[in-house]
PDB file of N, CA and C in Angstrom:
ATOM      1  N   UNK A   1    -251.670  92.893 -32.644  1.00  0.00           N
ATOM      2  CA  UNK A   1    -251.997  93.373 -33.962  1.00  0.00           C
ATOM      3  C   UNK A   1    -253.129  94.398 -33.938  1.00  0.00           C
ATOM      4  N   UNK A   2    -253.949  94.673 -32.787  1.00  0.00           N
ATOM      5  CA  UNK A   2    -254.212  95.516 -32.829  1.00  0.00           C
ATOM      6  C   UNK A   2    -254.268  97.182 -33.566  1.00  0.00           C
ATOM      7  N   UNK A   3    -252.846  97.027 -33.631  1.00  0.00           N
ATOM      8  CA  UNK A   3    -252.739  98.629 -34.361  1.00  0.00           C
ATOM      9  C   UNK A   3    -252.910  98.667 -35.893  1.00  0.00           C
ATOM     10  N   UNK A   4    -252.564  97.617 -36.073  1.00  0.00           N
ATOM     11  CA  UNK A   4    -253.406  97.085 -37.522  1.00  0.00           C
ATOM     12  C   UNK A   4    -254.295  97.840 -37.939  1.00  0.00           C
ATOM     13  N   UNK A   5    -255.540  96.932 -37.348  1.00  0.00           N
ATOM     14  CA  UNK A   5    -256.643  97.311 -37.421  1.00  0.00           C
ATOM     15  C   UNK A   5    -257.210  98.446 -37.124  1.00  0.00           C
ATOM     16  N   UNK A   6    -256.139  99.386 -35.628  1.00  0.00           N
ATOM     17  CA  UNK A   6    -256.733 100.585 -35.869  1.00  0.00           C
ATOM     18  C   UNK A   6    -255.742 101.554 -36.740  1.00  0.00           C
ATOM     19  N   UNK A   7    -254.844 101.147 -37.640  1.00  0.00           N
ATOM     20  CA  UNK A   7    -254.338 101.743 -38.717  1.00  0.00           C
ATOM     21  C   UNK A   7    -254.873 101.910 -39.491  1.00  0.00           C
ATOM     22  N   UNK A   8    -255.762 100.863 -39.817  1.00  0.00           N
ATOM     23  CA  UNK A   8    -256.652 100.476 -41.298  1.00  0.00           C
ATOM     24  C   UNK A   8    -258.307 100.851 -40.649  1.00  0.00           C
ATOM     25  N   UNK A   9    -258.393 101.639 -39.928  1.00  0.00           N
ATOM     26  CA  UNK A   9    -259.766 102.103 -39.705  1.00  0.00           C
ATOM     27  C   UNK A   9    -259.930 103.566 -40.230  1.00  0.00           C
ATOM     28  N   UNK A  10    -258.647 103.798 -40.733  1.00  0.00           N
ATOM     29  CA  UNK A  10    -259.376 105.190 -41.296  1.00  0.00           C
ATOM     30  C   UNK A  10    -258.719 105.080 -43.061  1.00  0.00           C
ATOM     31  N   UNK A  11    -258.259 103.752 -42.908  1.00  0.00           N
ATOM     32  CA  UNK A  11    -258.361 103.598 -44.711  1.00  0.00           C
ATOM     33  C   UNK A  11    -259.431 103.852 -45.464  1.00  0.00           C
ATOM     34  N   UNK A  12    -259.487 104.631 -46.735  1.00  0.00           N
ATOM     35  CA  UNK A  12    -260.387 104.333 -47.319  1.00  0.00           C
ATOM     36  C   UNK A  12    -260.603 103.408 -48.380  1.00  0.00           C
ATOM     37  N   UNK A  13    -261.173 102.546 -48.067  1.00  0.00           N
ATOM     38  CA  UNK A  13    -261.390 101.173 -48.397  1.00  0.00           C
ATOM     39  C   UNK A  13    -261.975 101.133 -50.095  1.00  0.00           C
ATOM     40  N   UNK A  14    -263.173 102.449 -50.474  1.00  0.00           N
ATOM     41  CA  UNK A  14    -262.772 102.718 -52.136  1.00  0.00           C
ATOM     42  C   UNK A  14    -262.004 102.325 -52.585  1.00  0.00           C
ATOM     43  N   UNK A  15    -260.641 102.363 -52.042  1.00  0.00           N
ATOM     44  CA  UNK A  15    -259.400 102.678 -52.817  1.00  0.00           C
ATOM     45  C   UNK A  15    -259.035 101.405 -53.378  1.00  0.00           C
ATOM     46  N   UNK A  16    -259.288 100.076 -52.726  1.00  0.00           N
ATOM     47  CA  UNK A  16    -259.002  99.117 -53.179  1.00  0.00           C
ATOM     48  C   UNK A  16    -258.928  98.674 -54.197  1.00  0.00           C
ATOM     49  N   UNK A  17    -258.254  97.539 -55.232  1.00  0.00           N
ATOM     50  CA  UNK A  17    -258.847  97.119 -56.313  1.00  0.00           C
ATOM     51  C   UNK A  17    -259.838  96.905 -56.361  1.00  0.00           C
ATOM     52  N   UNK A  18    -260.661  96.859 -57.758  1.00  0.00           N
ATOM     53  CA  UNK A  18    -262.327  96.601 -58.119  1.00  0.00           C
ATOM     54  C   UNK A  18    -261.915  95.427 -58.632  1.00  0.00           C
ATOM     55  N   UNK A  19    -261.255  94.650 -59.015  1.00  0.00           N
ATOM     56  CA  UNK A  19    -260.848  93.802 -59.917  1.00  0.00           C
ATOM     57  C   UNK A  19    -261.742  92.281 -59.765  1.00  0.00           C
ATOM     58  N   UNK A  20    -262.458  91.926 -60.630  1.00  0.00           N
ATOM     59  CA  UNK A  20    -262.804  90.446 -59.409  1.00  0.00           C
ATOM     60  C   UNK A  20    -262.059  89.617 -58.876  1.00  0.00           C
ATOM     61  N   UNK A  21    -262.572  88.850 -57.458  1.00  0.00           N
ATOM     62  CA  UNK A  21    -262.354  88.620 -56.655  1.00  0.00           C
ATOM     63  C   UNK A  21    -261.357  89.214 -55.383  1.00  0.00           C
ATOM     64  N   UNK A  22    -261.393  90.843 -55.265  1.00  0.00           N
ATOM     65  CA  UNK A  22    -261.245  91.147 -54.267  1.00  0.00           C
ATOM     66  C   UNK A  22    -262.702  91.431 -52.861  1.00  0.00           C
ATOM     67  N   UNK A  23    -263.400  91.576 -53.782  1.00  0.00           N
ATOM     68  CA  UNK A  23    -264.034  91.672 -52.955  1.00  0.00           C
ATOM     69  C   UNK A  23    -264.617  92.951 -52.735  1.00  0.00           C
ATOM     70  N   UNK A  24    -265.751  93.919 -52.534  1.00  0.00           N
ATOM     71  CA  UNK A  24    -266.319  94.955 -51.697  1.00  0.00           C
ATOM     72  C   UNK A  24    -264.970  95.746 -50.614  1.00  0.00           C
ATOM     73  N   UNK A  25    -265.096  96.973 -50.466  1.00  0.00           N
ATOM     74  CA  UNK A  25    -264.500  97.841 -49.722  1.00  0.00           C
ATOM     75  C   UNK A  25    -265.081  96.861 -47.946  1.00  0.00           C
ATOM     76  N   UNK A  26    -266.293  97.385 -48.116  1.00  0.00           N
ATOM     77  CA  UNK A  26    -267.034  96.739 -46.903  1.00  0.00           C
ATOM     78  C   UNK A  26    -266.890  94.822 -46.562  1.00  0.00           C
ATOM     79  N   UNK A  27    -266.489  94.432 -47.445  1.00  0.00           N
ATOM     80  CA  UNK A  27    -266.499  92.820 -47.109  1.00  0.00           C
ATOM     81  C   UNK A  27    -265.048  93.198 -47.040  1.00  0.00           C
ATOM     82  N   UNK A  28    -264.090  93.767 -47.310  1.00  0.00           N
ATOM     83  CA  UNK A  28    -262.281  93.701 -46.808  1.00  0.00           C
ATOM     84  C   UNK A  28    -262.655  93.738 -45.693  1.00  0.00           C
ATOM     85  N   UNK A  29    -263.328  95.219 -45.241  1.00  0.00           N
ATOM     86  CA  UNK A  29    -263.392  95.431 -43.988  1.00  0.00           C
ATOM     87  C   UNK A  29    -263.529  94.271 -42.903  1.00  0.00           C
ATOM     88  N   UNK A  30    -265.259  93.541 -43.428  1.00  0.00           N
ATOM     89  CA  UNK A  30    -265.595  92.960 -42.288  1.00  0.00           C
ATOM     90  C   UNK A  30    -264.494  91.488 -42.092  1.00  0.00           C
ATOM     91  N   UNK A  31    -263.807  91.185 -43.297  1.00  0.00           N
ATOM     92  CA  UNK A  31    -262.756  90.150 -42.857  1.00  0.00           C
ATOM     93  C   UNK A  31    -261.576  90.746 -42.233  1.00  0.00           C
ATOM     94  N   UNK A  32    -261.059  91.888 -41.877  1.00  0.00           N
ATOM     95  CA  UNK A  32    -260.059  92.145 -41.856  1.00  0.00           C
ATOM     96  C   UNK A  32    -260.551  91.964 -40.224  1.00  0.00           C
ATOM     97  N   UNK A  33    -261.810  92.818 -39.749  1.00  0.00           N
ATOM     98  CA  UNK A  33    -262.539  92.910 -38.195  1.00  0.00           C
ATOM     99  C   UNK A  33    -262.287  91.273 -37.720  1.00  0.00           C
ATOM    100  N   UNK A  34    -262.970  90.174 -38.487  1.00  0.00           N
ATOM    101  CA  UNK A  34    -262.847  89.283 -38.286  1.00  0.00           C
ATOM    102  C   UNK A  34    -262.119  88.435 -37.710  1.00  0.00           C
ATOM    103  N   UNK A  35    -260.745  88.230 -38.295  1.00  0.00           N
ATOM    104  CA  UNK A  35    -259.638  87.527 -38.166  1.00  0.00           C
ATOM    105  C   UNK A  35    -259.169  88.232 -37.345  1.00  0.00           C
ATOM    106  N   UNK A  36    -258.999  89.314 -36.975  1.00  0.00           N
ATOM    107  CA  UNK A  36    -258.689  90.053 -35.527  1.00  0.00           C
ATOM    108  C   UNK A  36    -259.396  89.624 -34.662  1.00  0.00           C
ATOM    109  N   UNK A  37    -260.742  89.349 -34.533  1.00  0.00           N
ATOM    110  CA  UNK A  37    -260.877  89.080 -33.617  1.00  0.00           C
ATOM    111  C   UNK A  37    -260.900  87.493 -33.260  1.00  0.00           C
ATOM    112  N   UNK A  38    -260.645  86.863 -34.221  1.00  0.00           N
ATOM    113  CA  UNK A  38    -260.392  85.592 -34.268  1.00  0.00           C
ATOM    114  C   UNK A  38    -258.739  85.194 -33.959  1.00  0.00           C
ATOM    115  N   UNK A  39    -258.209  85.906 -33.422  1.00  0.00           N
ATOM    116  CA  UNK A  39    -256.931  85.974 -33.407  1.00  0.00           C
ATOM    117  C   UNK A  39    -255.867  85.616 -34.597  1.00  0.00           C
ATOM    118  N   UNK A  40    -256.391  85.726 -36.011  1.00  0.00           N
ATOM    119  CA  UNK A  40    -255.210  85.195 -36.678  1.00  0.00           C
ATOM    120  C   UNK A  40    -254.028  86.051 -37.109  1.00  0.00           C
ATOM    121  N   UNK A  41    -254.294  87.269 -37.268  1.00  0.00           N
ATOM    122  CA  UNK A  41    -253.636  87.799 -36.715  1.00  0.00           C
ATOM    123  C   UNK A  41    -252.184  87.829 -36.013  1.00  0.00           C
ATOM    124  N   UNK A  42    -252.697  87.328 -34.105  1.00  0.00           N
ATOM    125  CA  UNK A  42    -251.455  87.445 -33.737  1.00  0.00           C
ATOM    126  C   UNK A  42    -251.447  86.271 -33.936  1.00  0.00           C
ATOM    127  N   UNK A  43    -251.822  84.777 -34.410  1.00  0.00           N
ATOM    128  CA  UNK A  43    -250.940  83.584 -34.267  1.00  0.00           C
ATOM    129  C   UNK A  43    -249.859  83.491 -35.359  1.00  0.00           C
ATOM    130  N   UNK A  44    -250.583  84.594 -36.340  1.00  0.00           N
ATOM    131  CA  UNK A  44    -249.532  84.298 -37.674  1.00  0.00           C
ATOM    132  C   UNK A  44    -248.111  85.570 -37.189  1.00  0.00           C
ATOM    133  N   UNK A  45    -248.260  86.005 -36.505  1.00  0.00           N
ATOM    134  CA  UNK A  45    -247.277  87.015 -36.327  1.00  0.00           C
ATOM    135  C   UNK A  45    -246.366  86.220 -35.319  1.00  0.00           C
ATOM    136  N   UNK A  46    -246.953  85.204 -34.083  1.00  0.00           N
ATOM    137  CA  UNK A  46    -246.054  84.255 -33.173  1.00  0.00           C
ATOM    138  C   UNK A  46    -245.423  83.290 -33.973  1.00  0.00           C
ATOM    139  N   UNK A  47    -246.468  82.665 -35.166  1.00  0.00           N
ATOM    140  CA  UNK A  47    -245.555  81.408 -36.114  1.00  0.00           C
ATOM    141  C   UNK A  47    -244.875  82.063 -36.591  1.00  0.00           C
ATOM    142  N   UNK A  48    -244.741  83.104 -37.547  1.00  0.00           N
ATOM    143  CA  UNK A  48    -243.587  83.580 -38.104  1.00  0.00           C
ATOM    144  C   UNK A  48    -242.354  84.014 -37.444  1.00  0.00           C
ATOM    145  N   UNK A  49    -242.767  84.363 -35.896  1.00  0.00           N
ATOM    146  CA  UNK A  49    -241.000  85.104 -35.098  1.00  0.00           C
ATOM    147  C   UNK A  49    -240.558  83.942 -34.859  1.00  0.00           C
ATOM    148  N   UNK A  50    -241.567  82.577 -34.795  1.00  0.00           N
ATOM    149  CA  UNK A  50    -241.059  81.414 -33.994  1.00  0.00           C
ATOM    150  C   UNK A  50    -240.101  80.373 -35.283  1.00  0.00           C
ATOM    151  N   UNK A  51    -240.546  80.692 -36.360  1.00  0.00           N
ATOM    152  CA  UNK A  51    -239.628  80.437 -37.782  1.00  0.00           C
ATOM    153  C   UNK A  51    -238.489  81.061 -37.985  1.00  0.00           C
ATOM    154  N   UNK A  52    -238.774  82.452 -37.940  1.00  0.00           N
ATOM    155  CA  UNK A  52    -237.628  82.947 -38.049  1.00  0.00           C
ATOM    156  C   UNK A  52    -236.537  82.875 -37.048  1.00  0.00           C
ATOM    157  N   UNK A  53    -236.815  82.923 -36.194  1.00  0.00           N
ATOM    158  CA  UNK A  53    -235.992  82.231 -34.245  1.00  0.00           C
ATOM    159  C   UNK A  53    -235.092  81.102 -34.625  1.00  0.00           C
ATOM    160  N   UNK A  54    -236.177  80.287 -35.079  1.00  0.00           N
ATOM    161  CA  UNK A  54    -235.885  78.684 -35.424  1.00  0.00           C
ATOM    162  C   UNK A  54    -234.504  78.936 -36.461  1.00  0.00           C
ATOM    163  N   UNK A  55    -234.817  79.768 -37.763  1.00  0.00           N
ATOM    164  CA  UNK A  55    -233.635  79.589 -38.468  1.00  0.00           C
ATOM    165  C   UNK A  55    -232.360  80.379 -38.583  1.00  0.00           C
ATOM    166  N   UNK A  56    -232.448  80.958 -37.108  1.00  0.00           N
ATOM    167  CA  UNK A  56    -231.512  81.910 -36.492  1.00  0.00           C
ATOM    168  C   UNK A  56    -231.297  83.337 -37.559  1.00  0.00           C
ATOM    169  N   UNK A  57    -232.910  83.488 -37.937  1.00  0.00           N
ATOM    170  CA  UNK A  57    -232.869  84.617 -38.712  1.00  0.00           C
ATOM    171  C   UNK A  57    -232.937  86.157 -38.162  1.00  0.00           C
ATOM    172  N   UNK A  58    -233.271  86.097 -36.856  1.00  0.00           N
ATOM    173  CA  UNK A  58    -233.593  87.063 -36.096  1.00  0.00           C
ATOM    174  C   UNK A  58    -232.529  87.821 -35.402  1.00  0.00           C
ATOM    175  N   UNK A  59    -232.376  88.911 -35.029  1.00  0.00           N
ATOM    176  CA  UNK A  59    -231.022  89.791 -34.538  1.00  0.00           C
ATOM    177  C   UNK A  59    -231.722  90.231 -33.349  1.00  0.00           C
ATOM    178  N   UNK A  60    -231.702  89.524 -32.485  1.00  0.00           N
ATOM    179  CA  UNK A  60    -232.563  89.933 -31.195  1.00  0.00           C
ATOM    180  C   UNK A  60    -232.095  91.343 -30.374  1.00  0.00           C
ATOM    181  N   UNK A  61    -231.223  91.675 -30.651  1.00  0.00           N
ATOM    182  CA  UNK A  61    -230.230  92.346 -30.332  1.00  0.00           C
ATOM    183  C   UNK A  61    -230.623  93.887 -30.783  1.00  0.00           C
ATOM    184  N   UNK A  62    -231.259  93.834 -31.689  1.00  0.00           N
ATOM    185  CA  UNK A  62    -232.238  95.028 -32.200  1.00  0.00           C
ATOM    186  C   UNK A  62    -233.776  95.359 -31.813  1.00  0.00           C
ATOM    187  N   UNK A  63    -234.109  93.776 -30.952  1.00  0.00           N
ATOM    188  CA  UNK A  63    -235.933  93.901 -30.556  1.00  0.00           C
ATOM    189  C   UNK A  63    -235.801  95.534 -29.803  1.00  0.00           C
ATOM    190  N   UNK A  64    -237.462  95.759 -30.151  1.00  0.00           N
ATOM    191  CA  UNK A  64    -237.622  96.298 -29.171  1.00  0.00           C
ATOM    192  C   UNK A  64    -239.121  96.104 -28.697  1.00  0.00           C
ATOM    193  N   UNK A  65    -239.262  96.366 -27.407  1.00  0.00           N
ATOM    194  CA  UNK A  65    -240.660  96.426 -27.078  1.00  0.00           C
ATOM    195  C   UNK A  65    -241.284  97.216 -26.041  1.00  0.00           C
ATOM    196  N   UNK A  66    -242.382  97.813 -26.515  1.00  0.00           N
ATOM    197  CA  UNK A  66    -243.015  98.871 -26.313  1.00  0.00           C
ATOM    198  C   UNK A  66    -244.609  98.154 -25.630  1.00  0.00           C
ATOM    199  N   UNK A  67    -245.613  99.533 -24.912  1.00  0.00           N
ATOM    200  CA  UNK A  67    -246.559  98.672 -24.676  1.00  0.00           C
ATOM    201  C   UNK A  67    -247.872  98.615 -25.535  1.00  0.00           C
ATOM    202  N   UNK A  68    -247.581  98.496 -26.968  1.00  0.00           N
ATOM    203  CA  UNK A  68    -248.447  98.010 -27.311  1.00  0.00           C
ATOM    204  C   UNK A  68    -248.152  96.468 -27.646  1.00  0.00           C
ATOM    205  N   UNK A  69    -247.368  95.700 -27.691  1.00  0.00           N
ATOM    206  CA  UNK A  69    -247.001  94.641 -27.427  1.00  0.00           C
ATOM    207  C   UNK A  69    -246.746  93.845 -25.995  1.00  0.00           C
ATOM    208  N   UNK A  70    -246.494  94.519 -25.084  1.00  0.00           N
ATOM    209  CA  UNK A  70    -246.501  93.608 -24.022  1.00  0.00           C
ATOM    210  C   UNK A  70    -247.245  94.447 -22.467  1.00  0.00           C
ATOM    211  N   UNK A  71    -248.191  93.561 -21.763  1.00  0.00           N
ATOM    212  CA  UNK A  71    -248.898  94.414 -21.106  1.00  0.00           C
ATOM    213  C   UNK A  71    -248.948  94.547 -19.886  1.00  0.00           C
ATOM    214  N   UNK A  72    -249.063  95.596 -19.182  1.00  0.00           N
ATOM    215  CA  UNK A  72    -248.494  95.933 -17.769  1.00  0.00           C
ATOM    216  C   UNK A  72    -249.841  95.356 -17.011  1.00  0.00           C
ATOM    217  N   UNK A  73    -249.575  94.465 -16.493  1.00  0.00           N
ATOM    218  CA  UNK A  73    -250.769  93.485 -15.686  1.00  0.00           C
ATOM    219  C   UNK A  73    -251.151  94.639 -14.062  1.00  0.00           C
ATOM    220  N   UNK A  74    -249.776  94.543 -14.109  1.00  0.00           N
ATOM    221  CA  UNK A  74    -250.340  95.706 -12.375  1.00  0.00           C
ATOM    222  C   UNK A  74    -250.276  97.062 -12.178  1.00  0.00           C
ATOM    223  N   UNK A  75    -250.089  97.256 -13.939  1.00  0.00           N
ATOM    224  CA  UNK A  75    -250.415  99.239 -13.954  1.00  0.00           C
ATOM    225  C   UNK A  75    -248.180  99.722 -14.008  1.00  0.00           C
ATOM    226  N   UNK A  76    -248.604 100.807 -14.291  1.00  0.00           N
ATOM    227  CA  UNK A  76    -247.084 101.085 -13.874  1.00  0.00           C
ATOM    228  C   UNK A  76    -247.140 102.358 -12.864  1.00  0.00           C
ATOM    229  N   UNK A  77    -245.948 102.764 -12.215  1.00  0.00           N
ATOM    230  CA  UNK A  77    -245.994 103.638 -11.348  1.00  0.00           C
ATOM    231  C   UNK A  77    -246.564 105.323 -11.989  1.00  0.00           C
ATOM    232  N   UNK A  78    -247.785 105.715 -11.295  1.00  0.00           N
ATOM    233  CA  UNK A  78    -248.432 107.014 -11.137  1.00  0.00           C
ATOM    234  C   UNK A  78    -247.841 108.068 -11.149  1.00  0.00           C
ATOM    235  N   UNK A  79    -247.569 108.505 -12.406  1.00  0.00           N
ATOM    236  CA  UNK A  79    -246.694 109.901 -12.395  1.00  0.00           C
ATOM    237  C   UNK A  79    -247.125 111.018 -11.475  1.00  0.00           C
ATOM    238  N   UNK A  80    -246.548 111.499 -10.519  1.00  0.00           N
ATOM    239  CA  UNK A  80    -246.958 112.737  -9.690  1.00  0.00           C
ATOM    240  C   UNK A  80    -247.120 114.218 -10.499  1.00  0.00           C
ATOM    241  N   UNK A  81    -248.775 114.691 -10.053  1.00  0.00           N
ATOM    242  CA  UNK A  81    -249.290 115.603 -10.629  1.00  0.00           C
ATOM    243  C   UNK A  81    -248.518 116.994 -10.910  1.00  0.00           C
ATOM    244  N   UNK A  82    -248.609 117.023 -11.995  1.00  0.00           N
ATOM    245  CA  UNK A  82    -247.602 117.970 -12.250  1.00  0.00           C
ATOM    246  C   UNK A  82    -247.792 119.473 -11.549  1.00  0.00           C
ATOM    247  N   UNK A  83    -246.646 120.169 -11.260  1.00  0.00           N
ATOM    248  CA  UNK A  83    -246.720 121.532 -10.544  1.00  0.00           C
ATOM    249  C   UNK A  83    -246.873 122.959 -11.316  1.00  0.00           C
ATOM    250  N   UNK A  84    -248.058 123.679 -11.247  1.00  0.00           N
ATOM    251  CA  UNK A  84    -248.291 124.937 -12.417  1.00  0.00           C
ATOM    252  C   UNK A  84    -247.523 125.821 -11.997  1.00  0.00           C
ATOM    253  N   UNK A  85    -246.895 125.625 -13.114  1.00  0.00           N
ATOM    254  CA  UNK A  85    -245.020 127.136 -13.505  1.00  0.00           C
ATOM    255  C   UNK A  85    -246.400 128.574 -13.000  1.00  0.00           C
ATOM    256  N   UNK A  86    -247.299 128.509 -13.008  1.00  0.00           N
ATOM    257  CA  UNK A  86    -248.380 129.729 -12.934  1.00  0.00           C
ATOM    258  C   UNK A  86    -248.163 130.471 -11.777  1.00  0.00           C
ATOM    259  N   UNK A  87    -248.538 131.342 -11.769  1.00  0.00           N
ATOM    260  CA  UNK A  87    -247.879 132.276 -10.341  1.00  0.00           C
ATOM    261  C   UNK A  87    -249.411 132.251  -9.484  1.00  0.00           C
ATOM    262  N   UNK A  88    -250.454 132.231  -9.830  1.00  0.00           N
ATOM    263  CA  UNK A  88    -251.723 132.245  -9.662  1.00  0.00           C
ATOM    264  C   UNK A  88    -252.456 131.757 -10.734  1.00  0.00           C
ATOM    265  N   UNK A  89    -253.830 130.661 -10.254  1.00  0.00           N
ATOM    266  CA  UNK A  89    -254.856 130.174 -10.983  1.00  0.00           C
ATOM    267  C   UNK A  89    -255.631 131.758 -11.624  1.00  0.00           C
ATOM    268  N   UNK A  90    -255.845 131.573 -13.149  1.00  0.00           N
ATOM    269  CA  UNK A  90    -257.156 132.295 -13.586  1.00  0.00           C
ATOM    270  C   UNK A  90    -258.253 132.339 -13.005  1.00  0.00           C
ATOM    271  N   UNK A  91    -258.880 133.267 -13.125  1.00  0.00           N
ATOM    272  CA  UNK A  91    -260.236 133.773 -12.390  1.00  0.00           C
ATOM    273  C   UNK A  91    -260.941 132.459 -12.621  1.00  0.00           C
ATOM    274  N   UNK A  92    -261.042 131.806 -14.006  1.00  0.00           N
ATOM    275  CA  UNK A  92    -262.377 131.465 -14.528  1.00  0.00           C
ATOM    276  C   UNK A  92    -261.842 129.754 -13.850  1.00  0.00           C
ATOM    277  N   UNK A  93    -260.816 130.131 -13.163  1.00  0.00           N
ATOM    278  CA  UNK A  93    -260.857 128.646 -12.496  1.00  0.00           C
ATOM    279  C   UNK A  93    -260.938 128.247 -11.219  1.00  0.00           C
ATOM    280  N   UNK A  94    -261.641 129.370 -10.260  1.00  0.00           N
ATOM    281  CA  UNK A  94    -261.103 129.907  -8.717  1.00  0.00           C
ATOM    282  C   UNK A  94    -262.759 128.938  -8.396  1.00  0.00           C
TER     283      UNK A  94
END
């Protein structure tokens, strides 16, 4: 959930209702920081796939996953440095 939070870092938080009990722009904020880092976040995002799983609501068949969801523990293979189409380096780089 990460991207969440850095989705909602360039919200402007003004924008919110004033209404009572929402709360300050700055107190959304610091709960929103919070529970991220408290993980609730991702547990509520695991209980819910694990509900929906459960009531064979899910079309797995459509997942997809990318790496901001799942993480490459031993790196992935080192793309080789690319070759300059340039016929010669610029001066200001000799």
């Amino acid at each position: 959930m990460r991207h969440l939070v850095r989705a909602l870092r360039g919200f402007p938080w003004e924008f919110l209702p004033q209404e009572p009990g929402y709360g300050s722009g700055m107190t959304c904020w610091r709960r929103l920081r919070d529970w991220h880092q408290a993980s609730v976040w991702q547990r509520l995002h695991e209980t819910l796939l694990a509900e929906l799983n459960a009531a064979g609501a899910l079309d797995w068949s459509r997942a997809v996953i990318d790496g901001s969801h799942v993480r490459a523990l031993k790196g992935g293979p080192k793309p080789d440095r690319a070759r300059s189409t340039v016929p010669e380096q610029a001066r200001n780089t000799i």
